[in-house]
Protein backbone atom coordinates (compact mmCIF):
# COMPACT_ATOMS: atom_id res chain seq x y z
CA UNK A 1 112.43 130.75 114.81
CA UNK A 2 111.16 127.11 114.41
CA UNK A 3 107.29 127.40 113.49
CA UNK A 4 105.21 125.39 116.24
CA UNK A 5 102.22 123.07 115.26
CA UNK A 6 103.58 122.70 111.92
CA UNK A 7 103.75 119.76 109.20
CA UNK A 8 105.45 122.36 106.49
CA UNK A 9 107.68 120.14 104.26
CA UNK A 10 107.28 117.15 106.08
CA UNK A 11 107.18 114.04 103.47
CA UNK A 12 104.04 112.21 104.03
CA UNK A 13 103.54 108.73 102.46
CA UNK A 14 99.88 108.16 102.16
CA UNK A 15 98.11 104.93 101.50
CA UNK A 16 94.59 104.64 99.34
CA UNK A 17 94.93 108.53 99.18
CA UNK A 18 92.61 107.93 95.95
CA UNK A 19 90.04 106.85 97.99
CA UNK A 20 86.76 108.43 100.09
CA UNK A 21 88.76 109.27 103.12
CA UNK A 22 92.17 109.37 101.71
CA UNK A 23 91.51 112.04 99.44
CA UNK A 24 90.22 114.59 102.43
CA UNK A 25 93.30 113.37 104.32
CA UNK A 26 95.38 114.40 101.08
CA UNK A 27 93.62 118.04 100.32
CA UNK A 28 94.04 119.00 104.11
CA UNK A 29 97.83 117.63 104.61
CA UNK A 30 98.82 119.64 100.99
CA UNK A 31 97.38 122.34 102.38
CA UNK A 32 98.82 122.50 105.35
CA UNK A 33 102.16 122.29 103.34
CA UNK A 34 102.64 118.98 104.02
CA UNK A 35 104.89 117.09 100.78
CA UNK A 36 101.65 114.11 100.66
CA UNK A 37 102.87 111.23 98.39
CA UNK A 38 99.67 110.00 96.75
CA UNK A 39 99.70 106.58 96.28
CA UNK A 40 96.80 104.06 94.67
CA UNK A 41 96.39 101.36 92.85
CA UNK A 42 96.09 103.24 89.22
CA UNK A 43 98.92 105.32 88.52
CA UNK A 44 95.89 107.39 86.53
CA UNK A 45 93.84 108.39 89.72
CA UNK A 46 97.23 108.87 91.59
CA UNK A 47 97.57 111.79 88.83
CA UNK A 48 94.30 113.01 88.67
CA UNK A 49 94.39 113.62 92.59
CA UNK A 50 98.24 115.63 92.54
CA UNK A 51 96.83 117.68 89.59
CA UNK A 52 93.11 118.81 91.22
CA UNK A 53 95.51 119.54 94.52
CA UNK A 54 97.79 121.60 92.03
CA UNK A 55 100.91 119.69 93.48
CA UNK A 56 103.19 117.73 91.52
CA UNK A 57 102.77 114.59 89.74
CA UNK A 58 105.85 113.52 90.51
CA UNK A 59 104.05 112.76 94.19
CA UNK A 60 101.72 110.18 92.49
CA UNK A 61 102.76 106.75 92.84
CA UNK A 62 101.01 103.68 91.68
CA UNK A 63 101.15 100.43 94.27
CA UNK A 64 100.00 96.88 95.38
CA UNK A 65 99.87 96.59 98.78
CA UNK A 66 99.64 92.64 98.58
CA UNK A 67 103.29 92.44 96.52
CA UNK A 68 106.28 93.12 98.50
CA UNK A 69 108.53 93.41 95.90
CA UNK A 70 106.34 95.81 94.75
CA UNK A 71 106.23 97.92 98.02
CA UNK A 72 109.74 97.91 98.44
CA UNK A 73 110.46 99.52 95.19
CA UNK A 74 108.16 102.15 95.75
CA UNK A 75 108.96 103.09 99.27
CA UNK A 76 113.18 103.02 97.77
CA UNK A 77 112.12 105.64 94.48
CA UNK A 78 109.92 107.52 97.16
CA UNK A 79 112.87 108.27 99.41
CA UNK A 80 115.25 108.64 96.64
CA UNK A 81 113.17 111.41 94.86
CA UNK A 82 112.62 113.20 98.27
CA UNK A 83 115.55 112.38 100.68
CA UNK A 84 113.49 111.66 103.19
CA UNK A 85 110.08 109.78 104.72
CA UNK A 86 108.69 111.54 107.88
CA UNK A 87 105.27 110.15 108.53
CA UNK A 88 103.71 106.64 106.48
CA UNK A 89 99.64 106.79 107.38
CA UNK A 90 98.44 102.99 106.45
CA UNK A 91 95.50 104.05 104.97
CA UNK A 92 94.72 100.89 102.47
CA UNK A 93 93.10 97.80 102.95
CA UNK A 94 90.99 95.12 100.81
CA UNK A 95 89.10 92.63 102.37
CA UNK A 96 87.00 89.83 101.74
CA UNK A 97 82.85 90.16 101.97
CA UNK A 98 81.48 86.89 102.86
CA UNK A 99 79.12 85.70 105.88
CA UNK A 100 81.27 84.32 108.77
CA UNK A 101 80.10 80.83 108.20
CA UNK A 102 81.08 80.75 104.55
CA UNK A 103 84.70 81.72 104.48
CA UNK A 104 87.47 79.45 103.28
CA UNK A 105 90.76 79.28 104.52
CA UNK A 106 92.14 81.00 101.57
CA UNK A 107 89.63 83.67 102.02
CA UNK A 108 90.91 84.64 105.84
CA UNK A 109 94.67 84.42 104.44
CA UNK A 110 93.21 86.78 101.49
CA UNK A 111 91.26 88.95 104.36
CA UNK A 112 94.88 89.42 105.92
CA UNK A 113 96.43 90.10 103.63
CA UNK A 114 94.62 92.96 102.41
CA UNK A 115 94.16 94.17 106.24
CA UNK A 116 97.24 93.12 108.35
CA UNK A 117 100.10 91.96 106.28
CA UNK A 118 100.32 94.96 103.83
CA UNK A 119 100.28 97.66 106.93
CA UNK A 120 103.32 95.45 108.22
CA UNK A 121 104.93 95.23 104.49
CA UNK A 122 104.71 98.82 104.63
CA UNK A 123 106.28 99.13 107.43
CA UNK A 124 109.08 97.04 107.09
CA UNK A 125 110.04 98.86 103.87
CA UNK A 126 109.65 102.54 105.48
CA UNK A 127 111.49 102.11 109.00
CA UNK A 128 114.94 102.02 107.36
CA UNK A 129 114.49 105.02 106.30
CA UNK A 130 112.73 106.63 109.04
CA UNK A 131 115.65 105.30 111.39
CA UNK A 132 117.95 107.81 109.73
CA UNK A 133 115.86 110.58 111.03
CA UNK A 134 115.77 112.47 113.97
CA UNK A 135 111.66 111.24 114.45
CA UNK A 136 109.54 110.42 112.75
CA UNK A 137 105.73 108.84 112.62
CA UNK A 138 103.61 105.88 111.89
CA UNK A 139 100.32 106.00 111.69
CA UNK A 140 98.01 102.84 111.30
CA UNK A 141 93.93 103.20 110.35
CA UNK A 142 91.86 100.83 112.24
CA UNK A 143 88.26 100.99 112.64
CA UNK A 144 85.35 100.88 115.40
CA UNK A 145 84.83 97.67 113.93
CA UNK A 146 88.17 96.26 115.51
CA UNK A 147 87.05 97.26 118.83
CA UNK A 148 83.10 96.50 118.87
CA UNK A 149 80.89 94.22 116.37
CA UNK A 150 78.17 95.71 114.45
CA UNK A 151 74.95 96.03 115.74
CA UNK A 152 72.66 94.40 113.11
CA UNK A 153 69.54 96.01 114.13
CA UNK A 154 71.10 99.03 112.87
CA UNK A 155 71.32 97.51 109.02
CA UNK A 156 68.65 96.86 106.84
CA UNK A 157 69.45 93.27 105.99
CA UNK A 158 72.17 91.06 106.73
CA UNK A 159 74.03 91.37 103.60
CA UNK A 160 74.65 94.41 105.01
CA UNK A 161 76.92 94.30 107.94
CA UNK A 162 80.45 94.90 107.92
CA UNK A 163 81.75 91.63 107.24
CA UNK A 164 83.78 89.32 110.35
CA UNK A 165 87.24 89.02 108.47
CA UNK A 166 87.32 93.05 108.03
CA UNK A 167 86.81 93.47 112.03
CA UNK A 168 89.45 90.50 112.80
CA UNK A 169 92.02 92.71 110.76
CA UNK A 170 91.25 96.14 112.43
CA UNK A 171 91.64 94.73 115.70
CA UNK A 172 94.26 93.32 114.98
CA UNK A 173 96.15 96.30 113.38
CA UNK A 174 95.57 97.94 117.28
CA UNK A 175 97.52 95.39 118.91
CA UNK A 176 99.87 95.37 115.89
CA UNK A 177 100.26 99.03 116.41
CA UNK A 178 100.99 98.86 120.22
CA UNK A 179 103.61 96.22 119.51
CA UNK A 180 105.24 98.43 117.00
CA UNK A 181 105.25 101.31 118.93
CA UNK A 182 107.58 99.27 121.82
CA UNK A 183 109.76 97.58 119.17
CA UNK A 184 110.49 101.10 117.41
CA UNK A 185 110.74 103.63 120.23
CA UNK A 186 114.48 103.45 120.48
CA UNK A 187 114.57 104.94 116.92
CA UNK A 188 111.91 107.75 117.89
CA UNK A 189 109.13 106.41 115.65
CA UNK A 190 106.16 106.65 117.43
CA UNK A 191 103.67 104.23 116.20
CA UNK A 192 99.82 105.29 116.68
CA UNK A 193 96.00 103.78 115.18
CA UNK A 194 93.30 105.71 114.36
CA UNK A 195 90.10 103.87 114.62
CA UNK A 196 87.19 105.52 112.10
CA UNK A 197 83.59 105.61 112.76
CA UNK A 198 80.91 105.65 110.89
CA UNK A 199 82.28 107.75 107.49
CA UNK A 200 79.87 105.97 104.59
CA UNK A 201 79.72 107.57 101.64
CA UNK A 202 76.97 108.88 100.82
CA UNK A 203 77.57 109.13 96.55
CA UNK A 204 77.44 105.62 97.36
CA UNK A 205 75.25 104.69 99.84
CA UNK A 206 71.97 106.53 99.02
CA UNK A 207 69.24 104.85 101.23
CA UNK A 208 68.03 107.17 103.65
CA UNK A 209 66.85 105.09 106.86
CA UNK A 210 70.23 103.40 107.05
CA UNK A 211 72.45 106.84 107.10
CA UNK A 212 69.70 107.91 110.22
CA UNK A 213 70.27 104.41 111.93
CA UNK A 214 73.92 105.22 111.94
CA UNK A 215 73.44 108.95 112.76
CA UNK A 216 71.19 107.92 115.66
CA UNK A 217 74.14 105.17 117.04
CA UNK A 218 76.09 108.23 117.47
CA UNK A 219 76.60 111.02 121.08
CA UNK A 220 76.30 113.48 118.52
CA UNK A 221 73.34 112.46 116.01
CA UNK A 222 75.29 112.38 112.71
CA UNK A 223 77.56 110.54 110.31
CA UNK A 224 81.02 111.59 109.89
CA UNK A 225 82.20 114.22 107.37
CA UNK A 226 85.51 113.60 105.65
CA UNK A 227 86.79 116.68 106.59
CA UNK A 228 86.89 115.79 110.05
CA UNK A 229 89.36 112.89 109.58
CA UNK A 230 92.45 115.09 109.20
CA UNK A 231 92.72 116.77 112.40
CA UNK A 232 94.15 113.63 114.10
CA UNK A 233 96.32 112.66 111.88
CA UNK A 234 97.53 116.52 111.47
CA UNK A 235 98.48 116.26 114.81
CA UNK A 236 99.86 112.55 115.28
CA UNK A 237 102.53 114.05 112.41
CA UNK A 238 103.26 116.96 114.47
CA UNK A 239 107.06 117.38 116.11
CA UNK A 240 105.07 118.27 119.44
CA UNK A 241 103.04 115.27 119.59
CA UNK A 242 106.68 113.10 119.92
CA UNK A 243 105.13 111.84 123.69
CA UNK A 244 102.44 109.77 121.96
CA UNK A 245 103.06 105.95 120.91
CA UNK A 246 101.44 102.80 121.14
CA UNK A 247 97.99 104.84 121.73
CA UNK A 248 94.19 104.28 119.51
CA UNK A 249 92.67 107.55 119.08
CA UNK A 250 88.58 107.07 118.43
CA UNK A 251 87.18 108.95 116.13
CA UNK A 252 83.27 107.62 115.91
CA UNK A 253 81.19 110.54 116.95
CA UNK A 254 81.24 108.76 120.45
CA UNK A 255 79.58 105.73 119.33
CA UNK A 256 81.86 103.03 121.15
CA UNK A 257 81.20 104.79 124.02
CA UNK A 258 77.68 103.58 124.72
């Protein structure tokens, strides 16, 4: 009998897997027998990832999510090598850190790139191959920051706060993602955003008063632990969870709820 609540063997293409969040997302999905496809920008890090989850290398992948040409022949030797693309989780982004009043046109195209146009090259290059299935899932990270602007009292100077082009790009991969989901519903892909909270991390960020300001922005008084980025997309790649498109789950600890 079929196994219920179950990702087993499913192939999983995962975007900036190298990264903070992405590598959590990675460790769970392996373990829950999920075939994760790590893919970065260094072919090196993609490596060292598949060999400290003991899974094959042959699962690392090295991409640039701002070439096309690029993407295209990735996503092809990715399906080639495993038959078959169930779920694509549009992890990556780069954007560009300037005050609002300082950005050039070239900067917003850059900012766009890095935050919009790659999750749609991505996409482009993964649904024919998902249309050959029987479903299958796309999952698009946003951020709290594409549905409410920071709150600068909560940073300790302005150089600080999540820059304007970054927020511009999340929100705009939510509508992108509803607009997806009604385009691709005839071929069973459901198409679904996750919007992050507050997730720093804290190798990096080391001062003190800032991590409490962002705990105390939260229902539940506390930053967000890696490991508790997985469960939703666990279950937006599970067979039962085929009823869900065109939805942003929230994942901030309750913050834009205030």
């Amino acid at each position: 009998m079929k196994k219920i609540f179950s990702i087993k063997d499913k192939v999983i293409v995962l975007t900036g897997a190298t990264g903070h969040l992405g590598s959590k997302m990675a460790n769970h999905l392996t373990k829950a027998g999920a075939v994760v496809i790590i893919l970065s920008t260094k072919l090196k890090k993609a490596k060292k990832l598949c060999k400290k989850l003991k899974i094959s290398k042959k699962q690392a992948f090295q991409i640039d999510i701002s070439d096309e040409k690029n993407i295209k022949t990735t996503i092809k030797t990715i399906y080639e090598q495993f038959n078959k693309i169930d779920i694509l989780v549009n992890n990556a982004n780069f954007s560009i850190t300037k005050k609002f009043n300082t950005y050039t046109k070239d900067d917003w195209h850059k900012s766009f790139d890095g935050t919009v146009i790659s999750v749609d090259l991505l996409t482009q290059a993964v649904v024919p191959y998902m249309k050959k299935n029987t479903q299958s899932r796309i999952i698009n990270i946003s951020s709290m920051y594409g549905i409410v602007s920071p709150n600068p009292d909560i940073y300790l100077d302005d150089s600080m706060i999540n820059p304007l082009s970054y927020g511009v790009g999340k929100a705009a991969i939510i509508q992108y993602t509803k607009y997806l989901a009604m385009s691709l519903a005839k071929y069973n892909i459901t198409v679904n955003s996750v919007s992050f909270g507050p997730f720093p991390n804290t190798k990096i960020v080391k001062d003190k008063q800032f991590l409490k300001n962002l705990a105390k922005k939260t229902m539940l008084n506390k930053i967000g632990d890696p490991k508790e980025t997985t469960s939703v997309i666990y279950f937006l790649s599970l067979d039962e969870s085929s009823y869900i498109t065109g939805q942003n789950f929230i994942v901030d600890g309750g913050w834009t709820t205030w």
